[in-house]
Protein backbone atom coordinates (compact mmCIF):
# COMPACT_ATOMS: atom_id res chain seq x y z
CA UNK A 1 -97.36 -13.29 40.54
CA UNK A 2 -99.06 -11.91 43.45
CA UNK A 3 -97.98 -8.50 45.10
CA UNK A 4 -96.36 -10.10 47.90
CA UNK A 5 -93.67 -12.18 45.68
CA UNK A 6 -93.34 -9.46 44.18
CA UNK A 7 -92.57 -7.61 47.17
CA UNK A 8 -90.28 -10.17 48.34
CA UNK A 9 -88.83 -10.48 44.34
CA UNK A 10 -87.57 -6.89 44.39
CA UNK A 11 -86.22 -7.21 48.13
CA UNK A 12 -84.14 -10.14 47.73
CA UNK A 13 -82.27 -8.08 45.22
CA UNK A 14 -80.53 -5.99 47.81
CA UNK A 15 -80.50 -8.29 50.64
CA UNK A 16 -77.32 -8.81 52.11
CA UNK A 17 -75.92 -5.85 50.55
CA UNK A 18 -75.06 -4.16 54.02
CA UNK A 19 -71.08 -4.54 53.71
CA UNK A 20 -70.84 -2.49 50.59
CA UNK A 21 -74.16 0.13 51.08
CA UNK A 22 -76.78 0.65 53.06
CA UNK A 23 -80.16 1.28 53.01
CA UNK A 24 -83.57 2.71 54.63
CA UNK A 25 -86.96 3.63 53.30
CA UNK A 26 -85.98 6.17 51.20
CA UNK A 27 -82.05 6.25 50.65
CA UNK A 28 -79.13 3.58 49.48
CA UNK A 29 -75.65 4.59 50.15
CA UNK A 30 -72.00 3.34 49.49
CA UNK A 31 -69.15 3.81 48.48
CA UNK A 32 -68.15 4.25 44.58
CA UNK A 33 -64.90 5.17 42.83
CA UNK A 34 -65.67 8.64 40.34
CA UNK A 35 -63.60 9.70 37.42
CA UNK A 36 -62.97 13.35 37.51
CA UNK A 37 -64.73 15.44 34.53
CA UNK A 38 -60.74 16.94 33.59
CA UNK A 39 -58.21 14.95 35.02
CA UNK A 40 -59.95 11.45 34.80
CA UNK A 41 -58.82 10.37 37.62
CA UNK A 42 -60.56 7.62 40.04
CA UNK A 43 -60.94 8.60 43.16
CA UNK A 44 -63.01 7.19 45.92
CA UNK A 45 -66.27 8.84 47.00
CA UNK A 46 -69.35 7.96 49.78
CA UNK A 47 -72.66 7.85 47.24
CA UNK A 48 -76.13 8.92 49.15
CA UNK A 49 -78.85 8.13 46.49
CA UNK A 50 -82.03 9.91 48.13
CA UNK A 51 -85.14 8.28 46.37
CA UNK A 52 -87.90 10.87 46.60
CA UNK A 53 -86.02 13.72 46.28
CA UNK A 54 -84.91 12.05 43.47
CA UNK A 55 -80.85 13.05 43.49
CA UNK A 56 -77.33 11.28 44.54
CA UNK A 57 -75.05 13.30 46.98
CA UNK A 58 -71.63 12.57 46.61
CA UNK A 59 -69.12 13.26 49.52
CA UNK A 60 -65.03 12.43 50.27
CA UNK A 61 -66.06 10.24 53.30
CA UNK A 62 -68.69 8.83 55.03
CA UNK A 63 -67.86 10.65 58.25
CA UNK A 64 -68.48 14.03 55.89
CA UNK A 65 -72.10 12.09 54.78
CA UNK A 66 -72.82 11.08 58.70
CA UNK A 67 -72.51 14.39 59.17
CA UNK A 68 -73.96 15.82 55.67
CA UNK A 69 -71.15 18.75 55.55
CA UNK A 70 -68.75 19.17 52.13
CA UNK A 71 -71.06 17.70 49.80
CA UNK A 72 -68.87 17.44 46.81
CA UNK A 73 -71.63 17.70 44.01
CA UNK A 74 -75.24 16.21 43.39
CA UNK A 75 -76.76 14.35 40.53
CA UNK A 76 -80.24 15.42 39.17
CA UNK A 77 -81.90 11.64 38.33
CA UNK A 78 -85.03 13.23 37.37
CA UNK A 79 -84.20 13.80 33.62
CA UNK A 80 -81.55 10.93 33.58
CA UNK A 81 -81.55 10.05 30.13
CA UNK A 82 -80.01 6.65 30.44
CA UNK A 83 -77.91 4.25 32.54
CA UNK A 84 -74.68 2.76 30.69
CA UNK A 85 -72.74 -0.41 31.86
CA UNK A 86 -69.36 0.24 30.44
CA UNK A 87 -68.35 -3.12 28.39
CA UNK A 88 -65.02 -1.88 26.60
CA UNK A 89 -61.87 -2.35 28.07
CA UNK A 90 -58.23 -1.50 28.42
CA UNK A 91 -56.19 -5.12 27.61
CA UNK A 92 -55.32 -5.83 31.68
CA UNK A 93 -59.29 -5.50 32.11
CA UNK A 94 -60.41 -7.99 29.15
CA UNK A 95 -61.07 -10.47 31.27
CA UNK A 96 -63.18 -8.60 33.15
CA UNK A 97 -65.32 -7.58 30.63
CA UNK A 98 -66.09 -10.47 29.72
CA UNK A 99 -67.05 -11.29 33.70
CA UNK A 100 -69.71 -8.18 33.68
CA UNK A 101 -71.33 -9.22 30.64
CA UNK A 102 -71.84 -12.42 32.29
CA UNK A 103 -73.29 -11.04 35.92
CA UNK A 104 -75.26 -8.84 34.00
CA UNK A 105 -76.93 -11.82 31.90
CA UNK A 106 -77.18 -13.95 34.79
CA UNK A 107 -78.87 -11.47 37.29
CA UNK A 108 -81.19 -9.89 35.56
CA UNK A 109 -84.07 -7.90 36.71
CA UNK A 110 -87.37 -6.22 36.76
CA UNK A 111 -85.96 -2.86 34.60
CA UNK A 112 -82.77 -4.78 33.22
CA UNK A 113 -83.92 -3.92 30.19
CA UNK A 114 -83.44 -0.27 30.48
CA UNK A 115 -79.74 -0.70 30.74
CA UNK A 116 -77.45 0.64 27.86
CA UNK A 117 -74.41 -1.74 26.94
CA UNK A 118 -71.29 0.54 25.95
CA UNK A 119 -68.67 -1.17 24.15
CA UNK A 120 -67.19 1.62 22.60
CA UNK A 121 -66.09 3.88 25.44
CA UNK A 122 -63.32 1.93 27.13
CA UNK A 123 -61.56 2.35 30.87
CA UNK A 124 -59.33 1.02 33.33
CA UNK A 125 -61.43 0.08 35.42
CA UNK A 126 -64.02 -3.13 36.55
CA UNK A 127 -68.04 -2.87 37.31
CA UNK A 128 -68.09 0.93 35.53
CA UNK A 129 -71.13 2.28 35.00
CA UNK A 130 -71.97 5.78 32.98
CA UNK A 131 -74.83 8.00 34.55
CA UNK A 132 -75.70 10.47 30.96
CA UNK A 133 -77.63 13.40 31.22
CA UNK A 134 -78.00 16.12 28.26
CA UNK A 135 -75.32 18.50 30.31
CA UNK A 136 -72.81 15.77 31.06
CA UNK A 137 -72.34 12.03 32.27
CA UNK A 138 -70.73 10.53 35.46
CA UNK A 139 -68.63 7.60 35.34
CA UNK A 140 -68.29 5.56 38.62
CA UNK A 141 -66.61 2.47 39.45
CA UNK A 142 -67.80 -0.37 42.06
CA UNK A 143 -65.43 -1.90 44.35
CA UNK A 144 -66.88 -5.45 43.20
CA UNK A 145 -69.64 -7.34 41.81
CA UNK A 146 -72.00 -7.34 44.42
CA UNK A 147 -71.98 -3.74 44.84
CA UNK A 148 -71.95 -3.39 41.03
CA UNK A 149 -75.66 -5.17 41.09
CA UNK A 150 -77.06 -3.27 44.15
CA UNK A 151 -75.95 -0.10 43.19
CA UNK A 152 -77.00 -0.82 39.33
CA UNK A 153 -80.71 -1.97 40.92
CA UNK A 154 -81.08 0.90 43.34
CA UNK A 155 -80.60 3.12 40.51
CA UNK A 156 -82.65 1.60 37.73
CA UNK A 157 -85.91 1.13 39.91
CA UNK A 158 -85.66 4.71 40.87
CA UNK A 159 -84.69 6.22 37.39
CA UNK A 160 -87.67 3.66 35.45
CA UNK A 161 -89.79 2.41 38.50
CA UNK A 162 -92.52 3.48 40.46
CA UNK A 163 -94.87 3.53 37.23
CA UNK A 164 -98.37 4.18 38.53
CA UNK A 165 -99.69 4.70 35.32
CA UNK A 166 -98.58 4.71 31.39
CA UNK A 167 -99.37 4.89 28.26
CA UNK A 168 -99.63 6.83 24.54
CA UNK A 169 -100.85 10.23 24.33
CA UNK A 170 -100.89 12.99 22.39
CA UNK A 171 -99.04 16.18 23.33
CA UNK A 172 -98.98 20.04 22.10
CA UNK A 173 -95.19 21.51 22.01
CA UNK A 174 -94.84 24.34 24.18
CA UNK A 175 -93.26 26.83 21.58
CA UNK A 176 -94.70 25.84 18.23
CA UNK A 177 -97.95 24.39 19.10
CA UNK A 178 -98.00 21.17 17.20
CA UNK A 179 -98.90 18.20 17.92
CA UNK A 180 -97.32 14.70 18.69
CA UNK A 181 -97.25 11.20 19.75
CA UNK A 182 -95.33 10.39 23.11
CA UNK A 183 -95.21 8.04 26.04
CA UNK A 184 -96.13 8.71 29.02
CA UNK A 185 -95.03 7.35 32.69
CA UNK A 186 -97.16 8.70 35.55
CA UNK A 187 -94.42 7.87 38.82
CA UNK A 188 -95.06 7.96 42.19
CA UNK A 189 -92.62 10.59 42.60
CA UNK A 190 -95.14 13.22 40.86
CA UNK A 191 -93.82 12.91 37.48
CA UNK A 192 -95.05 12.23 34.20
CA UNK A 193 -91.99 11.47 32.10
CA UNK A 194 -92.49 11.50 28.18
CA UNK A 195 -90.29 9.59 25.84
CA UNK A 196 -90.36 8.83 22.03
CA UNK A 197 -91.82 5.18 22.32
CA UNK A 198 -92.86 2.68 25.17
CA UNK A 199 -88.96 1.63 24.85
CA UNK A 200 -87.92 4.46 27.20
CA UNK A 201 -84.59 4.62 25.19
CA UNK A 202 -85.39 8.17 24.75
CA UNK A 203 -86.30 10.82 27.30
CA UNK A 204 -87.52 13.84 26.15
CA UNK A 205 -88.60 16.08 29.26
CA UNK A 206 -91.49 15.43 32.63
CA UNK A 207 -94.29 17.12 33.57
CA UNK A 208 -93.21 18.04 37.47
CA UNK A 209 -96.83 17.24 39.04
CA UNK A 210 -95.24 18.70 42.45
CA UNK A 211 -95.31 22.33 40.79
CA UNK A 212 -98.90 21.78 39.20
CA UNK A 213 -101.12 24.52 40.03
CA UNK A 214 -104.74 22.85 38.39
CA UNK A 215 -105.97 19.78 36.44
CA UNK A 216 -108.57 21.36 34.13
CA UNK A 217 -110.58 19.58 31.12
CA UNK A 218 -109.07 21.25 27.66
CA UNK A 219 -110.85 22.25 24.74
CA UNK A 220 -111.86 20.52 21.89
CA UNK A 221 -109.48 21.59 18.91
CA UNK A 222 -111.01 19.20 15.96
CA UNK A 223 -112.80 15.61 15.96
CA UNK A 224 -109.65 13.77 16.00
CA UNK A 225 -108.29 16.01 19.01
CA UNK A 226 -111.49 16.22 21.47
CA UNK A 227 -109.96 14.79 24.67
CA UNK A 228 -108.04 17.09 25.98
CA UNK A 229 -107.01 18.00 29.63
CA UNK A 230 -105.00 21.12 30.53
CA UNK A 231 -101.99 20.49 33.50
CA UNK A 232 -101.22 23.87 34.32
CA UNK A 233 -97.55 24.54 36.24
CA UNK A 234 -96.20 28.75 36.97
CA UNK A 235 -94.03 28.06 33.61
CA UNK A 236 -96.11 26.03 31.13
CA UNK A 237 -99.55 24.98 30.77
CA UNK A 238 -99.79 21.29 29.46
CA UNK A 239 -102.01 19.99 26.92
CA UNK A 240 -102.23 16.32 26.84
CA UNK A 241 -104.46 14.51 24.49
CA UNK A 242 -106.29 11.36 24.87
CA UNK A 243 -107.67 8.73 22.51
CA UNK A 244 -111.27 8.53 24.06
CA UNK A 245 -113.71 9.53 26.64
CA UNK A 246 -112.74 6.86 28.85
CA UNK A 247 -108.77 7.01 28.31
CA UNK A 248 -109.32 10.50 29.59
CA UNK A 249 -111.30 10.12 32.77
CA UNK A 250 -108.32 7.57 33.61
CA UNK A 251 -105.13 9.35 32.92
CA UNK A 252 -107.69 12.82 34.60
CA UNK A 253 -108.27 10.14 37.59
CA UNK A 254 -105.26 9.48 38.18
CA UNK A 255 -103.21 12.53 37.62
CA UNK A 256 -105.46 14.05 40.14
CA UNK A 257 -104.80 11.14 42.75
CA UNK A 258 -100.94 11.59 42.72
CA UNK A 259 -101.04 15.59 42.58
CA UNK A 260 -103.27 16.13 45.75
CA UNK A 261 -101.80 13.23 47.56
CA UNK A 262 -104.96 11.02 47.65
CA UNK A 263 -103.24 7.91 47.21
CA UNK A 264 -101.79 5.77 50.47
CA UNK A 265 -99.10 3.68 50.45
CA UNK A 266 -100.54 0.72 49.82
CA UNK A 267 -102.95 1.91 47.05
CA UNK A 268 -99.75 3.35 45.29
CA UNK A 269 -98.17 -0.38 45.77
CA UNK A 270 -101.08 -2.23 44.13
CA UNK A 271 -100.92 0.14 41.13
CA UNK A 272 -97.30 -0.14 40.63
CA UNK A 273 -97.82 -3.62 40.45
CA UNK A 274 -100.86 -4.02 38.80
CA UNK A 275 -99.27 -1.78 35.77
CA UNK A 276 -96.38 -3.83 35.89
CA UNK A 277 -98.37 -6.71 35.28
CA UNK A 278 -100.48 -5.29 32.49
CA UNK A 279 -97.37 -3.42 30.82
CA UNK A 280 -94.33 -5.68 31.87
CA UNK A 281 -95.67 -9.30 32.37
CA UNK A 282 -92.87 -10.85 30.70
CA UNK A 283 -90.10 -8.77 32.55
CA UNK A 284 -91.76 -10.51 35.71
CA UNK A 285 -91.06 -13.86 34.39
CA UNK A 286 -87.66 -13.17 32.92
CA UNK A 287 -86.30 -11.65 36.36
């Protein structure tokens, strides 16, 4: 699949999607119902999902978005922990679970597979979807199917896409300094997410490349932990271990590239795809 299909793949997603959000370089926005953290109530809100600053405004209007005044509250995606597509239903909305299981099935793409099915929380309502942080979740509602999809592919890619770089390494804990296995996905938003397993299913925290300070080789604790580099940020220096000499001049390479900038936009491009390729061939053919 060469980069331009690609390209023209991931844009053909969110064509025609102009009636229920729209879109430029950076930003998607529409409108979305939101159930209220106390009284769980829906009521209708104007969504601004900003891409690299990596949040979603929420507002009453879109004359009070237009205008950016009243912001009624912001969503932090850069430790989302996952994305949940409500399945269970009150009895007048059977039917249309069974209609989103379907759409979802039958329009799947490129990070589909980071998507959480919930059948056991239930609601009143059609094309729900659960944002779920640690410190709470957000439930919102899409007017219809179509905006269901666009809004559920604007927010996957920038939650899980981007990936410059990934792979296993081998971290020290901040408090007690031991020593364990994690994944790692360098993004082009200057962020090197960590989770359990290459699954994703499991976020456990980012290294925020926007507030590192220096890239620095580590020292070498033992044999089997020689290949060390240091990330250091005003809060936390991070130790990161590699496998080998080479691993480490990669990850080093590269973690250097994306901190200082060094990286256009069409260098960033061919290594998003090229790891997608290497990492995620058969998502490509699937989507």
């Amino acid at each position: 699949l060469e980069c331009q299909n690609l390209n023209v793949f991931i844009h053909n997603l969110v064509e025609g999607m102009a009636h229920y959000g729209s879109s430029t370089a950076h930003t998607f926005a529409g409108e979305l119902r939101k159930r209220g953290k106390i009284n769980k109530s829906w009521k209708p809100r104007w969504f601004i999902l900003d891409e690299y600053e990596q949040k979603l405004e929420y507002y009453d209007s879109k004359q009070h978005a237009d205008k950016h005044i009243h912001v009624r509250g912001t969503v932090d995606l850069t430790l989302m922990e996952r994305i949940e597509v409500i399945l269970g239903q009150s009895d007048s909305q059977k039917f249309a679970q069974l209609n989103v299981s379907e759409l979802l099935r039958e329009n799947r793409g490129l990070y589909s597979k980071y998507l959480v099915l919930n059948s056991k929380q239930s609601t009143n309502s059609a094309y729900t979807f659960q944002l779920v942080q640690s410190a709470r979740s957000i439930m919102l509602s899409a007017l219809d199917s179509k905006s269901f999809l666009a809004w559920l592919h604007e927010l996957l890619r920038v939650v899980y896409g981007g990936v410059l770089w990934e792979g296993t390494l081998t971290k020290m804990g901040g408090r007690v300094k031991s020593w364990t296995t994690r994944y790692f996905c360098l993004n082009e938003y200057k962020q090197m997410k960590y989770y359990v397993d290459a699954t994703r299913a499991q976020l456990l925290g980012l290294i925020d490349l926007n507030q590192c300070i220096l890239i620095t080789n580590g020292k070498q604790y033992n044999n089997e932990l020689r290949w060390t580099l240091e990330i250091q940020t005003p809060n936390r220096t991070w130790v990161i271990c590699c496998v080998d000499k080479q691993q480490k001049y990669e990850w080093e390479q590269i973690i250097k590239n994306v901190r200082w900038e060094k990286l256009n936009r069409q260098q960033m491009d061919h290594l998003i795809h090229a790891n997608l390729v290497k990492h995620h061939a058969d998502d490509i053919k699937d989507s």
